[in-house]
C-alpha atoms as a PDB file:
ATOM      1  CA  UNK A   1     -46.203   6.579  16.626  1.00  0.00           C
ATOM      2  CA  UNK A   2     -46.011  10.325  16.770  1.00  0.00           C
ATOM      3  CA  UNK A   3     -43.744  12.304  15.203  1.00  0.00           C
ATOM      4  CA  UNK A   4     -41.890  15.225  16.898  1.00  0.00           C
ATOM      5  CA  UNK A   5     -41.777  18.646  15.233  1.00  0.00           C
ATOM      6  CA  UNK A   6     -38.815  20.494  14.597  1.00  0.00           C
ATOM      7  CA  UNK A   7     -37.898  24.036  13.956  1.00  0.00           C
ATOM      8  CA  UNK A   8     -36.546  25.252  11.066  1.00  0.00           C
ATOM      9  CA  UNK A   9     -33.212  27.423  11.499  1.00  0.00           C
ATOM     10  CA  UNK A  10     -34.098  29.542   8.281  1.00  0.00           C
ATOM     11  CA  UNK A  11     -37.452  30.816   8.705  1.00  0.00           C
ATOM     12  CA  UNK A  12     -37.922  29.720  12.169  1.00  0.00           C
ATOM     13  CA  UNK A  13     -41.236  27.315  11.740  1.00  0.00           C
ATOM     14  CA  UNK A  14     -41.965  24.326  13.559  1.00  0.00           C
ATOM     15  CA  UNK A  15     -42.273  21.442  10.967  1.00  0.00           C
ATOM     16  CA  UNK A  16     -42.700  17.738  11.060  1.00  0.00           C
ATOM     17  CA  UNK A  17     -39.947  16.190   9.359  1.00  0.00           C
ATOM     18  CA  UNK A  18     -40.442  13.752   6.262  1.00  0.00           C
ATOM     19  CA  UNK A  19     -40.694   9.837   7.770  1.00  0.00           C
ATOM     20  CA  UNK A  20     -38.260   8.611   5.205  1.00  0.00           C
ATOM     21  CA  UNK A  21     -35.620  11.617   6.331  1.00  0.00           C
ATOM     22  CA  UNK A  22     -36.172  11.051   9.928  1.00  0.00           C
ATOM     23  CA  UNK A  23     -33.912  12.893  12.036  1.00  0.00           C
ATOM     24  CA  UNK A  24     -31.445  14.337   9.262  1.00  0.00           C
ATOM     25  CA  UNK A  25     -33.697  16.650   8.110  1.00  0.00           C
ATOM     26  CA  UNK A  26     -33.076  19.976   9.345  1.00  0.00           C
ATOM     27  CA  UNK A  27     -34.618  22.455   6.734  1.00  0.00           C
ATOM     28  CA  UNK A  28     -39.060  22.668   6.193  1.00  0.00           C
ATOM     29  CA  UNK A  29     -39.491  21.839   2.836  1.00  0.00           C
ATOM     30  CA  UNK A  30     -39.907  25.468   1.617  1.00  0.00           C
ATOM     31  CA  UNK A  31     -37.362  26.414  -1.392  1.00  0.00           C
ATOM     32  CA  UNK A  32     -35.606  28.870  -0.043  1.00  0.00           C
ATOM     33  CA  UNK A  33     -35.220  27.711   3.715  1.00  0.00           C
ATOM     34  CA  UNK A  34     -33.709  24.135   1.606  1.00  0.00           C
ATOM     35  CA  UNK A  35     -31.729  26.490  -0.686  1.00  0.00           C
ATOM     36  CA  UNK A  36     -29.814  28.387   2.443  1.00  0.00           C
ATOM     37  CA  UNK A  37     -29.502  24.369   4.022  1.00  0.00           C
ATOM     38  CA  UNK A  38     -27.606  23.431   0.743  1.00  0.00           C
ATOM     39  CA  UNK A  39     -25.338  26.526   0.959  1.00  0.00           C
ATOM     40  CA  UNK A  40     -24.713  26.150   5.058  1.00  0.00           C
ATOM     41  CA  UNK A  41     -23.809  22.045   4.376  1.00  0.00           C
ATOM     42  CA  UNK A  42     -21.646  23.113   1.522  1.00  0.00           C
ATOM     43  CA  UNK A  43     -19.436  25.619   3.167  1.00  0.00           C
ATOM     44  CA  UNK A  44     -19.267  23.479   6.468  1.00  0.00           C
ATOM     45  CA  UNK A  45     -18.141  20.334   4.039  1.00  0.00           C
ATOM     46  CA  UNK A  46     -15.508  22.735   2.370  1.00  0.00           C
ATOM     47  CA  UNK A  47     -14.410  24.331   5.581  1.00  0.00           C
ATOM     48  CA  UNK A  48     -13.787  20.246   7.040  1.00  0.00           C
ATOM     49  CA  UNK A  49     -12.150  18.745   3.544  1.00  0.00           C
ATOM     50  CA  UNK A  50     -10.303  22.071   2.592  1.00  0.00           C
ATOM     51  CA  UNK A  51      -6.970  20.347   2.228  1.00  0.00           C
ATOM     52  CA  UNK A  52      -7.978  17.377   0.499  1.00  0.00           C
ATOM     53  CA  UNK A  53     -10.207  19.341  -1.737  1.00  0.00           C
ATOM     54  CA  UNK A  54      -7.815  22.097  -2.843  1.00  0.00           C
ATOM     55  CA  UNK A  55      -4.722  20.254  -2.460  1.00  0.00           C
ATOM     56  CA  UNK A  56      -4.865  17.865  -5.739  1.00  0.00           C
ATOM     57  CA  UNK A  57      -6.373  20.766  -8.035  1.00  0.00           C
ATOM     58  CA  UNK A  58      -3.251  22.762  -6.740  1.00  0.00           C
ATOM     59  CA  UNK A  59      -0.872  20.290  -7.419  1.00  0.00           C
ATOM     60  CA  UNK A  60      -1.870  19.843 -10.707  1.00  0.00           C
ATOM     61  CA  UNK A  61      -1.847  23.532 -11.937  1.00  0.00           C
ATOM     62  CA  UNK A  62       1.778  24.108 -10.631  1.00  0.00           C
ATOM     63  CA  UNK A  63       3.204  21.228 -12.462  1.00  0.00           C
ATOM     64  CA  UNK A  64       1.284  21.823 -15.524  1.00  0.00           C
ATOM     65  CA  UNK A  65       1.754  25.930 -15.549  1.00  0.00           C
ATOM     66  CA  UNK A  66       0.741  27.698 -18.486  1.00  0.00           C
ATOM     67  CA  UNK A  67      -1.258  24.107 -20.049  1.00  0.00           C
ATOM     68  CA  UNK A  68      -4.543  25.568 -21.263  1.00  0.00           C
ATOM     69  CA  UNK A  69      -2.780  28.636 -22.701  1.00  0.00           C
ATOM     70  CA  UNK A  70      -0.352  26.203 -24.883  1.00  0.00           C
ATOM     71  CA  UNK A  71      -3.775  24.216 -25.138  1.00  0.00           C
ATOM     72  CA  UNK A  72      -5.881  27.390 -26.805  1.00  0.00           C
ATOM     73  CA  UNK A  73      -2.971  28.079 -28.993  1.00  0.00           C
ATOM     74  CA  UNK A  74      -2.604  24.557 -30.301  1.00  0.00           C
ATOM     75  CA  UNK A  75      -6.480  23.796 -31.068  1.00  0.00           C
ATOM     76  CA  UNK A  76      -7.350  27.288 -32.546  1.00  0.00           C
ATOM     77  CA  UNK A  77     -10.494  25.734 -34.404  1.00  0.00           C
ATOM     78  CA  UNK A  78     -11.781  24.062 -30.833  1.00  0.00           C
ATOM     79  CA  UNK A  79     -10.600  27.278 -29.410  1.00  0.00           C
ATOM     80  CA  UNK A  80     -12.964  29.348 -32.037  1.00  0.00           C
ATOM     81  CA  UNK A  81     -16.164  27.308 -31.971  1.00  0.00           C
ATOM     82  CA  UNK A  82     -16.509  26.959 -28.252  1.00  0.00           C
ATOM     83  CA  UNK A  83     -15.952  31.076 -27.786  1.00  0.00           C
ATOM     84  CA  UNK A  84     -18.698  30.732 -30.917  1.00  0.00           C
ATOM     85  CA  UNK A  85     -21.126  28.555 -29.166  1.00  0.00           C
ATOM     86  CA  UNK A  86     -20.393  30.257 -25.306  1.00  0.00           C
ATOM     87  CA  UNK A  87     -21.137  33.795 -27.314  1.00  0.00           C
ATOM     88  CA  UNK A  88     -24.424  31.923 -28.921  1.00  0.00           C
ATOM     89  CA  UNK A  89     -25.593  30.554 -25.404  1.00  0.00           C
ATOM     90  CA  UNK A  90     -25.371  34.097 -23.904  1.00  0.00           C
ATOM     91  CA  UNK A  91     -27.305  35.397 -26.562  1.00  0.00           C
ATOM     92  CA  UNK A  92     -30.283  33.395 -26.218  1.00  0.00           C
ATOM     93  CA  UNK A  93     -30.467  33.164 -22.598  1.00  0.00           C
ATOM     94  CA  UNK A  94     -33.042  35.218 -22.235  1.00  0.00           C
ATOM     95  CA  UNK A  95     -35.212  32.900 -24.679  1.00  0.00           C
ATOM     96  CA  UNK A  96     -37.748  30.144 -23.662  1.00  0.00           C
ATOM     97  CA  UNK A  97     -36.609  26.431 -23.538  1.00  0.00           C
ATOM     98  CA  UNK A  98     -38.007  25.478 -26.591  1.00  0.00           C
ATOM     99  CA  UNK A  99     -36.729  28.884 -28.697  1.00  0.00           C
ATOM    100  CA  UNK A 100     -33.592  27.787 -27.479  1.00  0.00           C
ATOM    101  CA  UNK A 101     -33.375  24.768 -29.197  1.00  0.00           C
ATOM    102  CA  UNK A 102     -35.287  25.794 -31.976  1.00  0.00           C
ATOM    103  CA  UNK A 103     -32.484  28.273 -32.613  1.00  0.00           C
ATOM    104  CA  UNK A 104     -29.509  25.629 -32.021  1.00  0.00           C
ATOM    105  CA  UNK A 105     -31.596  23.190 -35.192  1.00  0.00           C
ATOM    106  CA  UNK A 106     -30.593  26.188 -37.026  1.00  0.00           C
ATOM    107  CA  UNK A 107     -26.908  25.543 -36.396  1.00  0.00           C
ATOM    108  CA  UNK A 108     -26.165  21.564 -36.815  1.00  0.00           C
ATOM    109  CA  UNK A 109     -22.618  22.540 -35.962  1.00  0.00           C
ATOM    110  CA  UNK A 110     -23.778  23.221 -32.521  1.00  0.00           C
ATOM    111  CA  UNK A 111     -25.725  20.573 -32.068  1.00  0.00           C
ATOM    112  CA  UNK A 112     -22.972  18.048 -32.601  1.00  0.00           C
ATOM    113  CA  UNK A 113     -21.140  19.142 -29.298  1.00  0.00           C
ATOM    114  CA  UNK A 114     -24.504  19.779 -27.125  1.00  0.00           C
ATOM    115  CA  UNK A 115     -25.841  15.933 -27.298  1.00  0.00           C
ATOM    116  CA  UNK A 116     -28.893  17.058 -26.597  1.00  0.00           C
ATOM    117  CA  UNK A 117     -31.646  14.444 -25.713  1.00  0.00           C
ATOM    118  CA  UNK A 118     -33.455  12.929 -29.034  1.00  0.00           C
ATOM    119  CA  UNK A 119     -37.386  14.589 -28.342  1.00  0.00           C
ATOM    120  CA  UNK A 120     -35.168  18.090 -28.115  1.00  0.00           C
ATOM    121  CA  UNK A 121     -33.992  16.993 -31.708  1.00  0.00           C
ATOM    122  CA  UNK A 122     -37.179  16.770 -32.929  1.00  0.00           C
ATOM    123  CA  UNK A 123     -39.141  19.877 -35.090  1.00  0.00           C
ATOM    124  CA  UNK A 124     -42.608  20.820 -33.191  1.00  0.00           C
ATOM    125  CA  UNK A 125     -43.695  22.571 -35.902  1.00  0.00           C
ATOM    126  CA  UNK A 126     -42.401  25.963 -38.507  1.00  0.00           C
ATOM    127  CA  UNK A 127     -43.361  28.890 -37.231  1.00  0.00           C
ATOM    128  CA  UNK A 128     -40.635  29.020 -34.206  1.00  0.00           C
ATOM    129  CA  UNK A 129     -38.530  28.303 -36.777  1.00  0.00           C
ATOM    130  CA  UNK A 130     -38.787  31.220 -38.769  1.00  0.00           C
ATOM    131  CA  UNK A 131     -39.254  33.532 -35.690  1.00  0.00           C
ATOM    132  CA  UNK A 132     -36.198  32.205 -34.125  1.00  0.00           C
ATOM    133  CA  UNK A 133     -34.203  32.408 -37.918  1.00  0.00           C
ATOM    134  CA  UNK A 134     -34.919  36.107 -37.732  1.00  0.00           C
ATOM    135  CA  UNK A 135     -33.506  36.099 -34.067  1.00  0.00           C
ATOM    136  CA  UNK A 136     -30.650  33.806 -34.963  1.00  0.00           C
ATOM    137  CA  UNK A 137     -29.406  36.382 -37.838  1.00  0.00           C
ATOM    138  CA  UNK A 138     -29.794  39.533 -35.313  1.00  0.00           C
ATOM    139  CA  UNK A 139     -27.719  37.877 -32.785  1.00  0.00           C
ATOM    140  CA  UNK A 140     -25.438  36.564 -35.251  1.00  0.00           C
ATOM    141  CA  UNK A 141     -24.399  39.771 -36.736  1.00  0.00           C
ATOM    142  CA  UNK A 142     -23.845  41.293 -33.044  1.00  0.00           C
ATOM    143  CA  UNK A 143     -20.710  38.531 -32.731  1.00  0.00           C
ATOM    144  CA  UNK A 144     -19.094  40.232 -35.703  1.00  0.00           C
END
């Protein structure tokens, strides 16, 4: 059995679909023609639930007005760490993966709320230790 090309809206080449998709494939399989598919089946699925979807989060903010301000102000600790750890994740964004974590064994505190998987856990070896201790106290003293 033959299967019939299609053309791709995006970049406009013809394509044979995947044999599991069938039909309901409407993108190539290049990441940016699949990337613009994901936002256009987004916005139409927002566009068709619009009510339902905004209508619960809605109802909930005007009967609970003013909840994660009285929230902030009665956790200041939980309040404190997460700006802590958002300000530590910005920081270090520009780092590799495994800098990253190399720099959160530095700060057990940290870890405790991340959960990160066990092998991320686990020391590869020193030396990005100490590099990422000297980066650690550099971006530490730019939160103060």
């Amino acid at each position: 059995m033959r299967r019939r090309k299609k053309r791709c809206p995006w970049c406009k080449q013809m394509f044979i679909p995947h044999p599991r998709s069938g039909d309901r494939q409407v993108s190539c399989g290049d990441g940016k023609c699949k990337h613009q598919q994901k936002l256009f089946s987004h916005k139409r699925w927002k566009q068709k639930n619009r009510y339902d979807y905004l209508k619960g989060l809605q109802d909930w903010r005007e009967n609970h007005r003013g909840y994660w301000k009285q929230y902030r102000l009665g956790h200041p600790t939980y309040f404190n760490n997460n700006r802590a750890q958002s300000n530590l994740r910005k920081s270090i964004s520009g780092f590799s993966l495994q800098k990253r974590i190399d720099i959160l064994q530095l700060t057990e505190k940290q870890m405790k709320f991340w959960n990160f998987p066990k092998f991320a856990k686990e020391n590869r070896s020193i030396a990005p230790l100490l590099y990422t201790r000297d980066c650690f106290t550099i971006s530490q003293r730019s939160f103060e």
